[in-house]
PDB file of N, CA and C in Angstrom:
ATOM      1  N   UNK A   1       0.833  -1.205   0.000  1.00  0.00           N
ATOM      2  CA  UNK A   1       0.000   0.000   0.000  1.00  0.00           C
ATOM      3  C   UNK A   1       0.872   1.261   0.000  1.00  0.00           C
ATOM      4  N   UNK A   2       2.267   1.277   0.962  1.00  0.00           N
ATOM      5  CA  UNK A   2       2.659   2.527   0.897  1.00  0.00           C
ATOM      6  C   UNK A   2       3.580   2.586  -0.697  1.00  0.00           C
ATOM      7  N   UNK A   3       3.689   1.602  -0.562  1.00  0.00           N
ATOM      8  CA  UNK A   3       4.607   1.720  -2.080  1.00  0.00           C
ATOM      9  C   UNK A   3       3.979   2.151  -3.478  1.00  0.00           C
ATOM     10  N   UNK A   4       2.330   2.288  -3.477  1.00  0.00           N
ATOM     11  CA  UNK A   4       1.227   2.395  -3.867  1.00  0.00           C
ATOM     12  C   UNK A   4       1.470   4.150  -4.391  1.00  0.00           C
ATOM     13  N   UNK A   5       1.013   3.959  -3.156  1.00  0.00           N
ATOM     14  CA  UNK A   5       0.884   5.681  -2.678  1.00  0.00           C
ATOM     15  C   UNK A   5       2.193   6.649  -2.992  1.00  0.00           C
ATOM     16  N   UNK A   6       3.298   6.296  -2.502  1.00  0.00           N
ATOM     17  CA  UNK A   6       4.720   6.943  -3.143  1.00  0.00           C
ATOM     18  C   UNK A   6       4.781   6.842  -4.380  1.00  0.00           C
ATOM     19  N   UNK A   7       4.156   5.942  -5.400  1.00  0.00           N
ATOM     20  CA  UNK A   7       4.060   6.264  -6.546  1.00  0.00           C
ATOM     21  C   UNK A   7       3.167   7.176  -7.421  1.00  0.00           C
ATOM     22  N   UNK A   8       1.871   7.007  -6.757  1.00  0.00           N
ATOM     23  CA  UNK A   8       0.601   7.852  -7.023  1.00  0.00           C
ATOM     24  C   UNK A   8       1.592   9.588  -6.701  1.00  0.00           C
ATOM     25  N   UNK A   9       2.109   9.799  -5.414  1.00  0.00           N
ATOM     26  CA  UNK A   9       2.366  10.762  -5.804  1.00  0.00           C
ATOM     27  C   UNK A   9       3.921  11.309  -6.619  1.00  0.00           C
ATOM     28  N   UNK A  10       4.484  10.068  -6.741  1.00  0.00           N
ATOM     29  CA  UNK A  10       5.391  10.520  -7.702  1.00  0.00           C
ATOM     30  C   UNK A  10       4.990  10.919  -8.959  1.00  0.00           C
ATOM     31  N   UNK A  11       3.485  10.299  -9.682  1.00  0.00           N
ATOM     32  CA  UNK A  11       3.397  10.483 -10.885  1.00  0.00           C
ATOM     33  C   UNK A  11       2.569  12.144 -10.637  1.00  0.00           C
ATOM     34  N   UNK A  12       1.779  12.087  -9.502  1.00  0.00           N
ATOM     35  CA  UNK A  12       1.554  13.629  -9.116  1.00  0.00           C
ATOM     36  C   UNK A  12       2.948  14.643  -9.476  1.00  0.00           C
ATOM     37  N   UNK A  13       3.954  14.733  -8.670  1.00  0.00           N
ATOM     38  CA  UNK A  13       5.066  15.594  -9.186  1.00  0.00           C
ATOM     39  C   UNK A  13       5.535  15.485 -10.536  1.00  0.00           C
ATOM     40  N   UNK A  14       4.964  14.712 -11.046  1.00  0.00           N
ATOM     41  CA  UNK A  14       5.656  14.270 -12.430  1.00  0.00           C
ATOM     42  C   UNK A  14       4.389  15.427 -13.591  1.00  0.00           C
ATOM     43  N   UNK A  15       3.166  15.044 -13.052  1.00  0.00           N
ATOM     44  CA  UNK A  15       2.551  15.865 -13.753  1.00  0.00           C
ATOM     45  C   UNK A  15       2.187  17.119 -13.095  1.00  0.00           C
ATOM     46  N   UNK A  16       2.741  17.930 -11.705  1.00  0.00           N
ATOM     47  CA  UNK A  16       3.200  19.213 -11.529  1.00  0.00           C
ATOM     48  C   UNK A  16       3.987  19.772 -12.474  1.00  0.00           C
ATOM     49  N   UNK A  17       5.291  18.874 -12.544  1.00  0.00           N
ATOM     50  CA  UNK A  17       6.311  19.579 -13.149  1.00  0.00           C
ATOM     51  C   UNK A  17       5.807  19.623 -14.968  1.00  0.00           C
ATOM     52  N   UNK A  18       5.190  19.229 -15.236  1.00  0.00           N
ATOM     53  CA  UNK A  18       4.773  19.323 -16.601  1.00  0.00           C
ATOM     54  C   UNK A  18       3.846  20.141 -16.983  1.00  0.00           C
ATOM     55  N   UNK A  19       3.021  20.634 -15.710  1.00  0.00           N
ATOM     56  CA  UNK A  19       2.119  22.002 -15.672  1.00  0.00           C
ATOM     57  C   UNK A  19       2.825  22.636 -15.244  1.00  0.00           C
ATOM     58  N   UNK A  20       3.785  22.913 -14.377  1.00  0.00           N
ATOM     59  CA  UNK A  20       5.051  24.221 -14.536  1.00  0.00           C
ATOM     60  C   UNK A  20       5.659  24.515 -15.940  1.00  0.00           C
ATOM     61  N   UNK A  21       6.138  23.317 -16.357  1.00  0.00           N
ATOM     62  CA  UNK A  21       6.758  23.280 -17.633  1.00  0.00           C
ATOM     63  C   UNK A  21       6.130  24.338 -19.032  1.00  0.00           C
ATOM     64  N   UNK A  22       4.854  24.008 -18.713  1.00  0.00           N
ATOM     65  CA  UNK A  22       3.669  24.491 -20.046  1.00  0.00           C
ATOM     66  C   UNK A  22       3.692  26.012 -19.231  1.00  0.00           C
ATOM     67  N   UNK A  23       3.058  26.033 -18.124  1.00  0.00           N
ATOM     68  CA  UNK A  23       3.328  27.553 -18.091  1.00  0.00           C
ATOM     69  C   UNK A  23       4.021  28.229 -18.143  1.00  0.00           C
ATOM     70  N   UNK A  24       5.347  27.816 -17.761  1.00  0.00           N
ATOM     71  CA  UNK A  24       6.320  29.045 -18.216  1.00  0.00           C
ATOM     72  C   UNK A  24       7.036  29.173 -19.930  1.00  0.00           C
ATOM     73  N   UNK A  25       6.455  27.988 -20.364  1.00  0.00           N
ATOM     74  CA  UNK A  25       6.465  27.958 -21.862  1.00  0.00           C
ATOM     75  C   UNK A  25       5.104  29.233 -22.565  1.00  0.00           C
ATOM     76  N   UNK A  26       4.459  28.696 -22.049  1.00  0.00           N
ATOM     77  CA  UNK A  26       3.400  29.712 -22.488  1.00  0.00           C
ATOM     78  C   UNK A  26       3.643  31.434 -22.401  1.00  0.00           C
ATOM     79  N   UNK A  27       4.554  31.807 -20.692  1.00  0.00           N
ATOM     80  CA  UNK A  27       4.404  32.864 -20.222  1.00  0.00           C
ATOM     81  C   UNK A  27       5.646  33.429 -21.171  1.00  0.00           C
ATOM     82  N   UNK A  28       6.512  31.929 -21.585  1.00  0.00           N
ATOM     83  CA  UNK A  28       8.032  32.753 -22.796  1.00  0.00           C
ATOM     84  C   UNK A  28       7.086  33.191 -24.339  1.00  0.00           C
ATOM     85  N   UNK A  29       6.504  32.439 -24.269  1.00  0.00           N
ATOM     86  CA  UNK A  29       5.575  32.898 -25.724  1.00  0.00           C
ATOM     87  C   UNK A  29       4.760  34.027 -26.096  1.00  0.00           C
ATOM     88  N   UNK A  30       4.194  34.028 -24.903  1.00  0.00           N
ATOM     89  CA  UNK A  30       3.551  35.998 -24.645  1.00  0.00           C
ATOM     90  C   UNK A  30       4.326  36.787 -24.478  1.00  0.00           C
ATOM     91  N   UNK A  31       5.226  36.212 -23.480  1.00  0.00           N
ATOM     92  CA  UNK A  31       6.178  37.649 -24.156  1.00  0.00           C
ATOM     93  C   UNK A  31       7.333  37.878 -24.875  1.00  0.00           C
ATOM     94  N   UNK A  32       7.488  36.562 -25.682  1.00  0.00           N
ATOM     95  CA  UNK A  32       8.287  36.790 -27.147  1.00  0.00           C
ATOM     96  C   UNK A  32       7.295  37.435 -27.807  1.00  0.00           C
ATOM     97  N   UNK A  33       6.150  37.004 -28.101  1.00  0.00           N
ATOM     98  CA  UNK A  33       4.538  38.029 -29.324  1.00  0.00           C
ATOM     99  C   UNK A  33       4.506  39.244 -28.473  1.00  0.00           C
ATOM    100  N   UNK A  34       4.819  39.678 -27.355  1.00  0.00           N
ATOM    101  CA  UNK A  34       4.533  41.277 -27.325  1.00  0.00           C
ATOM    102  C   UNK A  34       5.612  42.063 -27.612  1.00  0.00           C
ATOM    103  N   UNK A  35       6.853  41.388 -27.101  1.00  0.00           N
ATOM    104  CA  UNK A  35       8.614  41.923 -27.847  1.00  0.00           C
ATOM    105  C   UNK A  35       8.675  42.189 -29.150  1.00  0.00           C
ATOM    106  N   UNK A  36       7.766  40.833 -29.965  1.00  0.00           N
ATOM    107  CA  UNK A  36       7.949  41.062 -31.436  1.00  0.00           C
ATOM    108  C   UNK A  36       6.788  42.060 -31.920  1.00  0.00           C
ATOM    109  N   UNK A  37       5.690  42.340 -31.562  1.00  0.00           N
ATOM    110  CA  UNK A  37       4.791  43.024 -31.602  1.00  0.00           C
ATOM    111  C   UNK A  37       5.532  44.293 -31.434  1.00  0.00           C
ATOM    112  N   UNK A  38       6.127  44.734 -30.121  1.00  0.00           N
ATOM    113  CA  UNK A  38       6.540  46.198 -29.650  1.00  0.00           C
ATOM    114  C   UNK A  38       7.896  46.600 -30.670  1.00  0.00           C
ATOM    115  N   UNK A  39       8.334  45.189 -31.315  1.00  0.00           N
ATOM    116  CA  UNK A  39       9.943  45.709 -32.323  1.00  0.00           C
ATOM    117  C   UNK A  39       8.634  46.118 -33.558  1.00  0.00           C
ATOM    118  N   UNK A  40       8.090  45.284 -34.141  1.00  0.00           N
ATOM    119  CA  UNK A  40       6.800  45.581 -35.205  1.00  0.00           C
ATOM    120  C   UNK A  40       6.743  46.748 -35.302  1.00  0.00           C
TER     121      UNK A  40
END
């Protein structure tokens, strides 16, 4: 059971870090399009 559970939440941090991942991908992408927008 606990060995269960240490995995359940390993795959939890696993898909944290992959919703960190996307957001700060996202947050480089808005503001590469407003950089390139404001050089525009």
């Amino acid at each position: 059971m606990f060995q269960t559970l240490t995995h359940r939440l390993r795959r939890y941090d696993y898909t944290l870090a992959a919703i960190k991942a996307s957001l700060v991908l996202s947050l480089l992408f808005i503001t590469l399009m407003t950089l390139s927008g404001l050089l525009w």
